[in-house]
N, C-alpha and C. Protein backbone atom coordinates (compact mmCIF):
# COMPACT_ATOMS: atom_id res chain seq x y z
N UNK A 1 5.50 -7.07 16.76
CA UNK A 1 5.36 -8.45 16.31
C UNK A 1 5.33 -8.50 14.78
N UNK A 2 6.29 -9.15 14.10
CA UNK A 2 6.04 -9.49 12.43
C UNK A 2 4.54 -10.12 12.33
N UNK A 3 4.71 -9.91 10.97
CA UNK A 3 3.27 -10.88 10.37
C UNK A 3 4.19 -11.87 9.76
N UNK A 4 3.76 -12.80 9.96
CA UNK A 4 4.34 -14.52 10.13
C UNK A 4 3.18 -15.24 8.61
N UNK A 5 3.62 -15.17 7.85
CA UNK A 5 2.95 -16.21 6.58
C UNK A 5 3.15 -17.58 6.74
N UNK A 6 2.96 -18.48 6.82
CA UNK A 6 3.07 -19.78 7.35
C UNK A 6 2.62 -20.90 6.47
N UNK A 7 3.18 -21.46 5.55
CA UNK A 7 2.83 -22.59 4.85
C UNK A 7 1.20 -22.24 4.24
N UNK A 8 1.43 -20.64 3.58
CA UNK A 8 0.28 -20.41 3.45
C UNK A 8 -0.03 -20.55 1.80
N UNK A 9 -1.60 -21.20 1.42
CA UNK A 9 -1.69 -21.93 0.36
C UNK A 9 -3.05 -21.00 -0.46
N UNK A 10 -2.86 -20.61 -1.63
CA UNK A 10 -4.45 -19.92 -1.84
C UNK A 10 -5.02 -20.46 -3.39
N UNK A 11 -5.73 -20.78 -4.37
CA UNK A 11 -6.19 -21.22 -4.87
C UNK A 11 -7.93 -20.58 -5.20
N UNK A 12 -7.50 -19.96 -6.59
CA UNK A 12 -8.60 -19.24 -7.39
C UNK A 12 -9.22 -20.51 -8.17
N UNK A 13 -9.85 -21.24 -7.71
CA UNK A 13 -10.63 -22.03 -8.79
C UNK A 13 -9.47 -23.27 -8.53
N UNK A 14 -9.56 -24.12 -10.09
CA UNK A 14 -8.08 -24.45 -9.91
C UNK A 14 -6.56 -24.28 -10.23
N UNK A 15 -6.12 -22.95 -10.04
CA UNK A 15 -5.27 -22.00 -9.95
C UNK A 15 -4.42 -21.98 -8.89
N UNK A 16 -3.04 -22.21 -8.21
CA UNK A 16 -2.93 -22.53 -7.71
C UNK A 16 -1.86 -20.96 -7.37
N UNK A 17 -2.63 -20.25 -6.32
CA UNK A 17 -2.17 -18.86 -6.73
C UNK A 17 -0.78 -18.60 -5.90
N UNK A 18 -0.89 -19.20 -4.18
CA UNK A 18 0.53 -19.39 -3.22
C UNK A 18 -0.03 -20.94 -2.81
N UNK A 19 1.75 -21.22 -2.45
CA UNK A 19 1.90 -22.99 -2.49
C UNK A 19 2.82 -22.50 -1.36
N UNK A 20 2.36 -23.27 0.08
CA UNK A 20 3.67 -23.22 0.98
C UNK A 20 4.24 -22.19 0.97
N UNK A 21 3.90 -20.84 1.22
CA UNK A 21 4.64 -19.85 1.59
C UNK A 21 4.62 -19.57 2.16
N UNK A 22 6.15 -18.84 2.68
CA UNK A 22 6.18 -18.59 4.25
C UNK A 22 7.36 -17.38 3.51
N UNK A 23 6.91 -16.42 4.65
CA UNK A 23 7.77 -15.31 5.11
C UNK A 23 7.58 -14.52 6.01
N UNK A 24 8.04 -13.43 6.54
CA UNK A 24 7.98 -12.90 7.64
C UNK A 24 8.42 -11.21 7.33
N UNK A 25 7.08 -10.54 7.71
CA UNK A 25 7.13 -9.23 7.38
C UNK A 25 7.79 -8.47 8.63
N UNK A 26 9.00 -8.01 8.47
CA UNK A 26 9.87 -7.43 9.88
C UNK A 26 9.07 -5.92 10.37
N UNK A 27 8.21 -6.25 11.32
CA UNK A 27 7.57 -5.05 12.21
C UNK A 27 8.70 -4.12 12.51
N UNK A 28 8.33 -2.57 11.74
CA UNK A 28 9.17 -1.57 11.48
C UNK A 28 9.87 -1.43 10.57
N UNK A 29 9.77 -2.26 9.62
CA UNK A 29 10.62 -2.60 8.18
C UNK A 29 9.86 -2.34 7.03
N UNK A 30 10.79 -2.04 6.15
CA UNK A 30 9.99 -1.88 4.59
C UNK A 30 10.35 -2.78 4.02
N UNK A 31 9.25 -3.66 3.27
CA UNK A 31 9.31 -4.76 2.54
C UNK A 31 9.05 -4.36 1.10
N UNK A 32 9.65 -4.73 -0.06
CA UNK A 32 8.67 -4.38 -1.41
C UNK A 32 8.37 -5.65 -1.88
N UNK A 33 7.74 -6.36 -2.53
CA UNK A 33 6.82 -7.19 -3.25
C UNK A 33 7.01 -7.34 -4.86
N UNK A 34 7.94 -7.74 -5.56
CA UNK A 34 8.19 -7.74 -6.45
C UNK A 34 7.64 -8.83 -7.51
N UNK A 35 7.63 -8.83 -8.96
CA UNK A 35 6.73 -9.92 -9.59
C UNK A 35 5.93 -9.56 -10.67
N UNK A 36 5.69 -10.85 -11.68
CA UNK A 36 5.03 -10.33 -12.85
C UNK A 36 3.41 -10.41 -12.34
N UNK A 37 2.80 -10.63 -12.96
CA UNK A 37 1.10 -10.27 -12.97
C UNK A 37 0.47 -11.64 -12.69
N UNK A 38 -0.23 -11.80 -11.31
CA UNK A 38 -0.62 -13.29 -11.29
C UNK A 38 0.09 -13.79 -10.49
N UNK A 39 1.01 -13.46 -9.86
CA UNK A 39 2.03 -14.49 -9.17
C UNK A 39 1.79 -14.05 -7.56
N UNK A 40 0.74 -13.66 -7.06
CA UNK A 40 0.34 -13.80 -5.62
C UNK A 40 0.42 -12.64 -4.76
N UNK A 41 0.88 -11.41 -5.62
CA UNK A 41 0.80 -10.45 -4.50
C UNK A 41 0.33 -9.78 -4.13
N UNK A 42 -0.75 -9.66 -5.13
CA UNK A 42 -2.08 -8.81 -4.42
C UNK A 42 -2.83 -9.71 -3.91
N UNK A 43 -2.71 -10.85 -3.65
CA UNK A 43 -3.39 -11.92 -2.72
C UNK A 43 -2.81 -11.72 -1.43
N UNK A 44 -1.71 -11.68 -1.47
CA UNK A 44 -1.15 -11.69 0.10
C UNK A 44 -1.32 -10.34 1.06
N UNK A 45 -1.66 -9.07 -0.07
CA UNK A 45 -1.83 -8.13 0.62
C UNK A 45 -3.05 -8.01 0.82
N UNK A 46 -4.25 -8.49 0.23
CA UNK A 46 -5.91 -8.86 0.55
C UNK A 46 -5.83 -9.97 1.56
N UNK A 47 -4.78 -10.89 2.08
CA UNK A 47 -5.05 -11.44 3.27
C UNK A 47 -4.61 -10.74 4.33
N UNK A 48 -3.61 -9.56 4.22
CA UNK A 48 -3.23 -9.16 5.31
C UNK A 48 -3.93 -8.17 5.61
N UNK A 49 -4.85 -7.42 4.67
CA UNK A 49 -6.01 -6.84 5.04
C UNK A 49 -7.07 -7.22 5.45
N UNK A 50 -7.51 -8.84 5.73
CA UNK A 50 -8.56 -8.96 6.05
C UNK A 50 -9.42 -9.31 5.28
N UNK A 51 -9.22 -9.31 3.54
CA UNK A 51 -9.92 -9.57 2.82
C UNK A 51 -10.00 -10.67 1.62
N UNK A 52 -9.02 -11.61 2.31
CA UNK A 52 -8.83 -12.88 1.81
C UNK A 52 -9.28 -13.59 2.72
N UNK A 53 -10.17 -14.15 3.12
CA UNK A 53 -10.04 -15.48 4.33
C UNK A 53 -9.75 -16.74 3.71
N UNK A 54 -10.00 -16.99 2.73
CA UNK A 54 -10.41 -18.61 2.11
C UNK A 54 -9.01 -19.38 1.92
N UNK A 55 -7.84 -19.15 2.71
CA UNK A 55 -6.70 -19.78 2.32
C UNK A 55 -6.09 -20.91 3.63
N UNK A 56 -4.77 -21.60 3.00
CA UNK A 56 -4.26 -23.09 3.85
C UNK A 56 -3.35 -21.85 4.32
N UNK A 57 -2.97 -22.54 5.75
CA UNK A 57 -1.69 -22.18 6.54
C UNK A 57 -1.80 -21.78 7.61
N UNK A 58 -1.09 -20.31 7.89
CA UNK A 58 -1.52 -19.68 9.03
C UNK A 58 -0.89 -17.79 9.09
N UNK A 59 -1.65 -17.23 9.11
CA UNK A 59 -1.35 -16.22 8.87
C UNK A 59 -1.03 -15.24 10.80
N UNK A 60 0.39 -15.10 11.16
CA UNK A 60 0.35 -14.59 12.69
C UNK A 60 0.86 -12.97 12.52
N UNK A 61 -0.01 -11.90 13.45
CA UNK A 61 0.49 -10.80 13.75
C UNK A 61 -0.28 -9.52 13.15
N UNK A 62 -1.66 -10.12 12.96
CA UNK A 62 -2.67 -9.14 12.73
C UNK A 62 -3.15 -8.76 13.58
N UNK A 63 -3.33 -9.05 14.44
CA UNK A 63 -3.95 -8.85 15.68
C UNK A 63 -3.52 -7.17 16.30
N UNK A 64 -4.67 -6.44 16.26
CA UNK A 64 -4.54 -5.37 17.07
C UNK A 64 -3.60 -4.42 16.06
N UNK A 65 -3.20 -4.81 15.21
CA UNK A 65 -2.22 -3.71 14.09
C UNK A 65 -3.50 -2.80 13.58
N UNK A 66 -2.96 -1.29 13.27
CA UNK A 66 -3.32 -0.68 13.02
C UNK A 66 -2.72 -0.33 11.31
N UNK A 67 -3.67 -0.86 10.31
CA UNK A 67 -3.61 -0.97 9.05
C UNK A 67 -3.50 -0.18 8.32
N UNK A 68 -3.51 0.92 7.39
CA UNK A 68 -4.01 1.65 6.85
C UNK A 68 -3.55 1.30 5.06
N UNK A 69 -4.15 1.31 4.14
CA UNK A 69 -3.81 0.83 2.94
C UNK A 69 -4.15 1.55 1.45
N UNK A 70 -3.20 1.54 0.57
CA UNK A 70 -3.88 1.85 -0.72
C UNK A 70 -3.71 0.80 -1.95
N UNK A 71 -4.83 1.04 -2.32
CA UNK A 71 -5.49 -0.41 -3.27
C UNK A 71 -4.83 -0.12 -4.65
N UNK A 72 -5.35 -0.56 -5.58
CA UNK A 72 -5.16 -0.57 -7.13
C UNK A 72 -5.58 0.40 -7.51
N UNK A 73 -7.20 0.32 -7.32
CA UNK A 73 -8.38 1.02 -8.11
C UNK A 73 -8.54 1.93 -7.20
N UNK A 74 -7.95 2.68 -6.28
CA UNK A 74 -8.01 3.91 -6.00
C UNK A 74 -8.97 3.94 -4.38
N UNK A 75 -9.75 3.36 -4.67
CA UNK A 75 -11.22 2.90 -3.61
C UNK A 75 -11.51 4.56 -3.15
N UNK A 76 -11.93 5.53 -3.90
CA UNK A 76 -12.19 6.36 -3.41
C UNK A 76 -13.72 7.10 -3.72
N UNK A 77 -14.06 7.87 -2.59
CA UNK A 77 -15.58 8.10 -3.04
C UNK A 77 -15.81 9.23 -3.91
N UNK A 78 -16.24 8.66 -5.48
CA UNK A 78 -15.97 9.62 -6.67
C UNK A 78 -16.68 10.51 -6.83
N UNK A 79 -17.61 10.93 -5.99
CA UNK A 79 -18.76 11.65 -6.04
C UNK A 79 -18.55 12.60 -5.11
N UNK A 80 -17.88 12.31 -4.15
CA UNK A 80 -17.33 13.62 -2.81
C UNK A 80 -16.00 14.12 -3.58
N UNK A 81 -15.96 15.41 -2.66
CA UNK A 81 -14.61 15.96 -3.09
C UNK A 81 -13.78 15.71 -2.41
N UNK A 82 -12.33 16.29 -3.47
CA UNK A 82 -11.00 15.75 -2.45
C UNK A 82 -10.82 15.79 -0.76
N UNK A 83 -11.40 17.03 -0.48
CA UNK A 83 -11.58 17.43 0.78
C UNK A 83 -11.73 16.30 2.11
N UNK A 84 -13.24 16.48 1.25
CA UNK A 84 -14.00 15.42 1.67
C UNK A 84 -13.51 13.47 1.96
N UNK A 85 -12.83 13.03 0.63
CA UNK A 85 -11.82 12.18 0.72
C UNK A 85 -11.11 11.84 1.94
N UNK A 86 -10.60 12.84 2.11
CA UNK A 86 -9.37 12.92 3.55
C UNK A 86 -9.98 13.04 4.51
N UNK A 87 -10.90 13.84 4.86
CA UNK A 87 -11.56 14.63 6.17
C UNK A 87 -12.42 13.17 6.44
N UNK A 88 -13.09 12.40 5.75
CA UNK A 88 -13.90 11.23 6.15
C UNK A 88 -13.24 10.28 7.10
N UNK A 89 -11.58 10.26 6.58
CA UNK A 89 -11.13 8.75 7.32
C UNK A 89 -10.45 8.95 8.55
N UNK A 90 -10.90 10.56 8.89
CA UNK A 90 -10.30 10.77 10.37
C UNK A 90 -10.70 11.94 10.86
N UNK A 91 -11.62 11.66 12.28
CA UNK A 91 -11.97 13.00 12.89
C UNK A 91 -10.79 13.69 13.43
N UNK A 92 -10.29 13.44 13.43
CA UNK A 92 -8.86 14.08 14.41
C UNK A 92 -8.11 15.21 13.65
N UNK A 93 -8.24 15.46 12.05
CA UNK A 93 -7.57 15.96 11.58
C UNK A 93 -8.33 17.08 11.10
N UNK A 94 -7.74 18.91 11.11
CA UNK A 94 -8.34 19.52 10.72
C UNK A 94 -8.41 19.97 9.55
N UNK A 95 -9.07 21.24 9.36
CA UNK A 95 -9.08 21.71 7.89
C UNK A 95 -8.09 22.21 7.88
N UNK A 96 -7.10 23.22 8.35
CA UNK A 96 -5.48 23.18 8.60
C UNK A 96 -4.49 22.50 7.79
N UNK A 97 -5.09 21.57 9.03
CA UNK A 97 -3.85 20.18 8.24
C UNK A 97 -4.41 19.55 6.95
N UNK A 98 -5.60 19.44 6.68
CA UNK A 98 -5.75 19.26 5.27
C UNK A 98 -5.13 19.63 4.56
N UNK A 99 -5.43 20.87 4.47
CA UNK A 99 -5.31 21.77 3.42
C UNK A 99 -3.36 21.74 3.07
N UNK A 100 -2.66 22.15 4.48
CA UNK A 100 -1.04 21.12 4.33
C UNK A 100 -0.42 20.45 3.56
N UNK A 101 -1.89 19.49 4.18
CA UNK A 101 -1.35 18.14 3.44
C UNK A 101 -1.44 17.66 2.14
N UNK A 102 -2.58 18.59 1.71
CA UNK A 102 -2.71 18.58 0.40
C UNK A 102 -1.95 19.59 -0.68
N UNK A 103 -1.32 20.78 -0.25
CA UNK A 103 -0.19 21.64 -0.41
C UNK A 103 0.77 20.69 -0.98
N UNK A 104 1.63 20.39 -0.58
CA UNK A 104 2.32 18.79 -0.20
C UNK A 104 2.87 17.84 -0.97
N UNK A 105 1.64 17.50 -1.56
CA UNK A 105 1.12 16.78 -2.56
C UNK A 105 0.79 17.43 -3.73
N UNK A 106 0.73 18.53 -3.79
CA UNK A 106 0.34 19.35 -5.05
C UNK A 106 -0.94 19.71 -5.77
N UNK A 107 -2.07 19.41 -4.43
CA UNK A 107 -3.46 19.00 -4.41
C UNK A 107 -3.86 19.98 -4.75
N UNK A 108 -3.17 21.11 -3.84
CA UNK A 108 -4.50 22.31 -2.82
C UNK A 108 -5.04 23.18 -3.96
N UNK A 109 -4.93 23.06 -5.17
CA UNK A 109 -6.07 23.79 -6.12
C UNK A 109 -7.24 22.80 -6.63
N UNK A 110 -7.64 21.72 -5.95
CA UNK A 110 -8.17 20.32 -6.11
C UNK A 110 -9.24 19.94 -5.36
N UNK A 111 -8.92 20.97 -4.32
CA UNK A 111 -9.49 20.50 -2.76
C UNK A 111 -11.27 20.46 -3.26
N UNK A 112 -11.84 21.16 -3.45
CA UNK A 112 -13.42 21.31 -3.70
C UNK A 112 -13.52 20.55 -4.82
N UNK A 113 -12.76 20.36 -5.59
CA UNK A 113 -13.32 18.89 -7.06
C UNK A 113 -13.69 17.76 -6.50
N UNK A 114 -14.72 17.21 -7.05
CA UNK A 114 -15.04 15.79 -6.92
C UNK A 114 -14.27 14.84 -7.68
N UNK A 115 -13.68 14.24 -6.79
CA UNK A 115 -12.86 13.10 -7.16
C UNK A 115 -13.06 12.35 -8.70
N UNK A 116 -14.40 12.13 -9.39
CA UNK A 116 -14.57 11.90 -10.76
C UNK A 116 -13.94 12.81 -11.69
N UNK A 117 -13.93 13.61 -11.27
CA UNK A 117 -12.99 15.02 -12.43
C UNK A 117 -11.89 14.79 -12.13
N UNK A 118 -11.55 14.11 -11.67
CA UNK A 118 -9.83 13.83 -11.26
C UNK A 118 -9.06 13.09 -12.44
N UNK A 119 -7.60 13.60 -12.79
CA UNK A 119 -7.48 12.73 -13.39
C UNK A 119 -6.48 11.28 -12.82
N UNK A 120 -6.42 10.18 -13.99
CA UNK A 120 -5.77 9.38 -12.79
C UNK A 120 -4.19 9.07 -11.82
N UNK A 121 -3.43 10.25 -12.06
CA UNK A 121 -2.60 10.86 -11.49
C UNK A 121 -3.11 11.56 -10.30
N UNK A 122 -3.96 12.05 -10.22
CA UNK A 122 -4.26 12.68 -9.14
C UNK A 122 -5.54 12.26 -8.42
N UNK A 123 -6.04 11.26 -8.76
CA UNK A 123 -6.74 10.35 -8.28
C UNK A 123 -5.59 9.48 -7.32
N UNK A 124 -4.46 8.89 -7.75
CA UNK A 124 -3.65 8.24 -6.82
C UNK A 124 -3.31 8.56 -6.09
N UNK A 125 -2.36 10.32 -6.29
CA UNK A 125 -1.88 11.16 -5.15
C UNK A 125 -3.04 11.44 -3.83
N UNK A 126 -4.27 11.37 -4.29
CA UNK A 126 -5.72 11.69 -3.01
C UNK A 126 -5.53 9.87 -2.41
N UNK A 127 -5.49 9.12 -2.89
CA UNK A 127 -5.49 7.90 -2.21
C UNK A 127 -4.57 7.23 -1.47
N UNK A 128 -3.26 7.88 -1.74
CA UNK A 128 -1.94 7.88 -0.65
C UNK A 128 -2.29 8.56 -0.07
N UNK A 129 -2.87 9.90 -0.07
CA UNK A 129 -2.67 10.88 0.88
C UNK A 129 -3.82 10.47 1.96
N UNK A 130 -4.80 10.14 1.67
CA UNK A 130 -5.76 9.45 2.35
C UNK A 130 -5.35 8.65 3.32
N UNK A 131 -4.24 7.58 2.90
CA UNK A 131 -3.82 6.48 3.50
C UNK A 131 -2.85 7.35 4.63
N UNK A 132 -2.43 8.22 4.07
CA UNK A 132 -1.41 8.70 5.31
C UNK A 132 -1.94 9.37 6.29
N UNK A 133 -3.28 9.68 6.38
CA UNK A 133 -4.29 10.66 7.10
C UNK A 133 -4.71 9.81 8.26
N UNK A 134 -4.67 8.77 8.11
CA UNK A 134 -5.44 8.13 9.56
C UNK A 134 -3.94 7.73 10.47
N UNK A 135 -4.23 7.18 11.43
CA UNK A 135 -3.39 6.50 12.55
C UNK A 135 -3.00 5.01 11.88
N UNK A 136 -1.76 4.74 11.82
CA UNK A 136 -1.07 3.05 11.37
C UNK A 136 -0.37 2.97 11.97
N UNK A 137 0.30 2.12 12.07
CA UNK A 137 1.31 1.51 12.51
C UNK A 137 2.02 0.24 11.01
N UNK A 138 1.14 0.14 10.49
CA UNK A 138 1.63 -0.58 9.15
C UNK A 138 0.69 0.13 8.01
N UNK A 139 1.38 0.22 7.00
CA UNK A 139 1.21 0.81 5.64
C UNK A 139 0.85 -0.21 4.46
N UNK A 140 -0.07 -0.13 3.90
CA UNK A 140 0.40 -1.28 2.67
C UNK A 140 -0.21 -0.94 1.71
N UNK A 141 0.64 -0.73 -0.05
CA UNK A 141 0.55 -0.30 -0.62
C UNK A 141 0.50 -1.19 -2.03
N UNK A 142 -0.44 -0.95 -2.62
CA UNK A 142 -0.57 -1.86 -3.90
C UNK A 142 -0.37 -1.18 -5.15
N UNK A 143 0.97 -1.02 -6.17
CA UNK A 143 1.07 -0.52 -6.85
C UNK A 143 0.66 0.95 -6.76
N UNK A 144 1.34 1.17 -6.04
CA UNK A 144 0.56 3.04 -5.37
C UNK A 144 1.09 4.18 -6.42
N UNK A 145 2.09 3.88 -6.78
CA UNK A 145 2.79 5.16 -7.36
C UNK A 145 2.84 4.82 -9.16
N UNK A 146 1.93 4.19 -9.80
CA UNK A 146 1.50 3.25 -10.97
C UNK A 146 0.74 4.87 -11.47
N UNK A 147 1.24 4.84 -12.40
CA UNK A 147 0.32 6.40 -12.95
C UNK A 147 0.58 7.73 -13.04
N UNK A 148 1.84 8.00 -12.16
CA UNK A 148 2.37 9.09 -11.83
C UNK A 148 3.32 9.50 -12.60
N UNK A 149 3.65 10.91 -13.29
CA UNK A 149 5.10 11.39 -14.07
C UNK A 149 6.24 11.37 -12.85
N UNK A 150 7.20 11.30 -13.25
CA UNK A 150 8.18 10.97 -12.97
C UNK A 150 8.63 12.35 -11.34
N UNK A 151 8.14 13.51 -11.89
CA UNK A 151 7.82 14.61 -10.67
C UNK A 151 7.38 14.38 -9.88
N UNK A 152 6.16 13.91 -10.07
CA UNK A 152 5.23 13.80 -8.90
C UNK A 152 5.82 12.35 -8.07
N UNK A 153 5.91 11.27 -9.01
CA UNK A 153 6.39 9.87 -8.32
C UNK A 153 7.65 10.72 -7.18
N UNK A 154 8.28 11.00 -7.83
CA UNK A 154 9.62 11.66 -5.99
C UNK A 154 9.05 12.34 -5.53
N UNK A 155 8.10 13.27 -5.63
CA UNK A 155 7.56 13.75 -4.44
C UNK A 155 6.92 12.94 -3.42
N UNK A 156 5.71 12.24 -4.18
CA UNK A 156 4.88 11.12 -3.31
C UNK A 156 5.84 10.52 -2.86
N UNK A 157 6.69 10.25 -3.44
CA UNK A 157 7.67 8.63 -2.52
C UNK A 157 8.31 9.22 -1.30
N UNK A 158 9.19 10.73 -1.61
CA UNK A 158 9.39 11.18 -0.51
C UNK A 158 8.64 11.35 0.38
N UNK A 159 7.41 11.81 0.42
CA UNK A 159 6.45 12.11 1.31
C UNK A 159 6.28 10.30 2.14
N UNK A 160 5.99 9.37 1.67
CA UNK A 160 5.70 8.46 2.00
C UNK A 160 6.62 7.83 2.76
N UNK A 161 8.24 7.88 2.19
CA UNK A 161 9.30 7.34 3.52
C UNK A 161 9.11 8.17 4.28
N UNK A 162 8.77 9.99 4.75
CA UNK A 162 8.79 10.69 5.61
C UNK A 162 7.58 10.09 7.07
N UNK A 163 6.59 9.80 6.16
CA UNK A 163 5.23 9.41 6.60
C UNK A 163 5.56 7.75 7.41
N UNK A 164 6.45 6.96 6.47
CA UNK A 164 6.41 5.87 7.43
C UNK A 164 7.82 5.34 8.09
N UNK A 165 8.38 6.35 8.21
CA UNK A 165 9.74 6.03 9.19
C UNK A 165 9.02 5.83 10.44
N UNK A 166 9.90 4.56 10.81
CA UNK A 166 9.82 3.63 12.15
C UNK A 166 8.84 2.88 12.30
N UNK A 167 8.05 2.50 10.72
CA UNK A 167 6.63 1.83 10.78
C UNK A 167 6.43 0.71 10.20
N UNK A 168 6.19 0.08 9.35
CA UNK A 168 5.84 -1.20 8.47
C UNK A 168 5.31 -0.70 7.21
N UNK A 169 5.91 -0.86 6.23
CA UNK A 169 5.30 -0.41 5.42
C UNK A 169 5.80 -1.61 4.18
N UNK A 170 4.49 -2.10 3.33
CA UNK A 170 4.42 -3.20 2.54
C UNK A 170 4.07 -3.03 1.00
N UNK A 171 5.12 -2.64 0.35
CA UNK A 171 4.82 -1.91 -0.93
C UNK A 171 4.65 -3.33 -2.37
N UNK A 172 3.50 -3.07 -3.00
CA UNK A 172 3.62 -4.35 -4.06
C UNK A 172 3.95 -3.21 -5.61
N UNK A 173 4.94 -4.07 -6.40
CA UNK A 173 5.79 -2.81 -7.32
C UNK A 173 6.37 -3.85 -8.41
N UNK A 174 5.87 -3.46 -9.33
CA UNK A 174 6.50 -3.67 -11.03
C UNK A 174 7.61 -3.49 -11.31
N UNK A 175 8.09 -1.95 -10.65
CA UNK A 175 9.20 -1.48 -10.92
C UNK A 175 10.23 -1.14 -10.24
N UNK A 176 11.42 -1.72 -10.55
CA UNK A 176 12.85 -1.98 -9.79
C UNK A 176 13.35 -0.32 -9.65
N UNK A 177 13.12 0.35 -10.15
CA UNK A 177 13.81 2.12 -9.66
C UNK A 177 12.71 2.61 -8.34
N UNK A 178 11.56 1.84 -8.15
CA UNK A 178 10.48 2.38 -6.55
C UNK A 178 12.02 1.82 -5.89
N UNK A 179 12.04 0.28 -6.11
CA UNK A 179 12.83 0.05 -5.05
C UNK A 179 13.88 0.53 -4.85
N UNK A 180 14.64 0.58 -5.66
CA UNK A 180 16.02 1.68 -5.19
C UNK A 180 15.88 2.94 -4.69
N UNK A 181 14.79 3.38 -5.44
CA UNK A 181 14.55 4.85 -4.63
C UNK A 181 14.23 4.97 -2.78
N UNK A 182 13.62 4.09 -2.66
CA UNK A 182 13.22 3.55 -1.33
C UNK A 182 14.48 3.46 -1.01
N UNK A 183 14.88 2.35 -1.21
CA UNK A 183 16.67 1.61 -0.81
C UNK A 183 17.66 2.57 -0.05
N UNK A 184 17.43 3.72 -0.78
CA UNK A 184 18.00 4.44 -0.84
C UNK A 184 18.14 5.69 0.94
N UNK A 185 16.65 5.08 1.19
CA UNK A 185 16.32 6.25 2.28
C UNK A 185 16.03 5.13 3.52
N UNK A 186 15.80 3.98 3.19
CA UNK A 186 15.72 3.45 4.55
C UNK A 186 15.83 1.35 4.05
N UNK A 187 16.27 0.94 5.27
CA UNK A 187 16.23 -0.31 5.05
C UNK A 187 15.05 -1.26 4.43
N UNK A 188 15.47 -1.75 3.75
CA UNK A 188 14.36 -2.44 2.54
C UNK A 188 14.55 -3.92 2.40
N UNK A 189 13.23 -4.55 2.47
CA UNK A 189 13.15 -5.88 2.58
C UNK A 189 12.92 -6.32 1.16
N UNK A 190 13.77 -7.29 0.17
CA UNK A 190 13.18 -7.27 -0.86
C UNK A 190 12.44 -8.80 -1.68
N UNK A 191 11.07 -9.06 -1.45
CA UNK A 191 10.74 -10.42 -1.58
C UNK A 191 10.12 -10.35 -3.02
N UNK A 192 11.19 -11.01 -4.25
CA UNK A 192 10.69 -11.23 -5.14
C UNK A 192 10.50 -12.89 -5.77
N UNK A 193 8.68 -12.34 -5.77
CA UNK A 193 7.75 -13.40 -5.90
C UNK A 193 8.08 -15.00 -6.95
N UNK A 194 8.59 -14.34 -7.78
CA UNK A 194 9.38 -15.29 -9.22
C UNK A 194 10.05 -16.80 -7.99
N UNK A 195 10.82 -16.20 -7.22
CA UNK A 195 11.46 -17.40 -6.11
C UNK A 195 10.59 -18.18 -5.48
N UNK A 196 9.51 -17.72 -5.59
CA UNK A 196 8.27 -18.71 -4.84
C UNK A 196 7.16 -19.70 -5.51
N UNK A 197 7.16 -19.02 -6.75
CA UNK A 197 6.14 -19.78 -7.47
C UNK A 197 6.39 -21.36 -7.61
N UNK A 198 5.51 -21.57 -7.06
CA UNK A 198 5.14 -23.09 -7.83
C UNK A 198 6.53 -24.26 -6.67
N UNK A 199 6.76 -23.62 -5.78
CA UNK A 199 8.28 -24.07 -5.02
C UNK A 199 7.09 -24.39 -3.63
N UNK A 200 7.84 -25.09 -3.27
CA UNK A 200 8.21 -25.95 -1.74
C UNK A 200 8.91 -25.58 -0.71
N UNK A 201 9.38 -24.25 -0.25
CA UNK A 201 9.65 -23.71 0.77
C UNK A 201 9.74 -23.60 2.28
């Protein structure tokens, strides 16, 4: 089932952040989220997490999806170690596959640091990798790859189309080369925000 946005309206104060928007996120599709600063898209991805309620419209196709997400600010616990990071958001996975997965990523000399000694390159790479550690069915990503040299960004990205082929995955992005790079490996939905502002749709 898509997630269905529906004449949906949100308003910071009196700010008028989405007006009548509607779109439709294609279940099994990659969407990217394009746009300058302010123009609604980390709003729409805090409603589809659950952590917007206060808005007009109607939001359909949350129900029962299995979410998994990475934020801005990393949301990670800075005081545990990387290890620790990953191993929290899923019993299912072992020290094995940790350790893999963090290989991978370019972690595995990292693994016992506490996430505060991190720097913020590799603070991001633990918070994708995090995100890819639990069970989803949809992905959603907020400026995820924001921080990274240009090495590491194709690795993570590869890892991440590998990680969400045949899934939903909802990327919000500054920059027009994520999207081609994506483009490039699998069908890509591309909704840039500039077409919506302040419009009647």
């Amino acid at each position: 089932m898509n997630i269905e946005f529906k004449n949906v309206g949100k308003k910071f104060g009196k700010e008028e952040v989405l007006k009548n928007f509607n779109y439709s996120f294609e279940d099994g599709k990659a969407s990217f989220l394009m746009g300058p600063s302010g123009i609604g898209k980390s709003t729409i991805v805090r409603i589809i997490l659950g952590l917007e309620k206060d808005y007009s419209g109607q939001v359909k196709g949350l129900e029962k999806r299995k979410i998994s997400a990475v934020f801005q600010d990393d949301s990670l616990c800075k005081n545990l170690s990387v290890f620790l990071n990953i191993k929290i958001v899923s019993d299912n996975i072992s020290q094995k596959e940790i350790v893999k997965k963090l290989s991978e990523m370019g972690l595995e000399d990292l693994a016992n640091k506490r996430v505060r000694e991190l720097s913020g390159g590799q603070k991001r790479r633990v918070a994708i990798l995090r995100a890819l550690s639990v069970d989803f069915d949809t992905l959603v990503m907020d400026e995820p790859f924001k921080g990274l040299d240009s090495e590491n960004k194709k690795k993570v990205m590869d890892i991440v189309i590998e990680a969400s082929k045949g899934k939903s995955l909802i990327i919000v992005s500054h920059d027009i080369e994520e999207y081609r790079y994506f483009k490039r490996a699998r069908e890509i939905n591309l909704l840039d925000m500039k077409e919506y502002k302040n419009l009647d749709i």
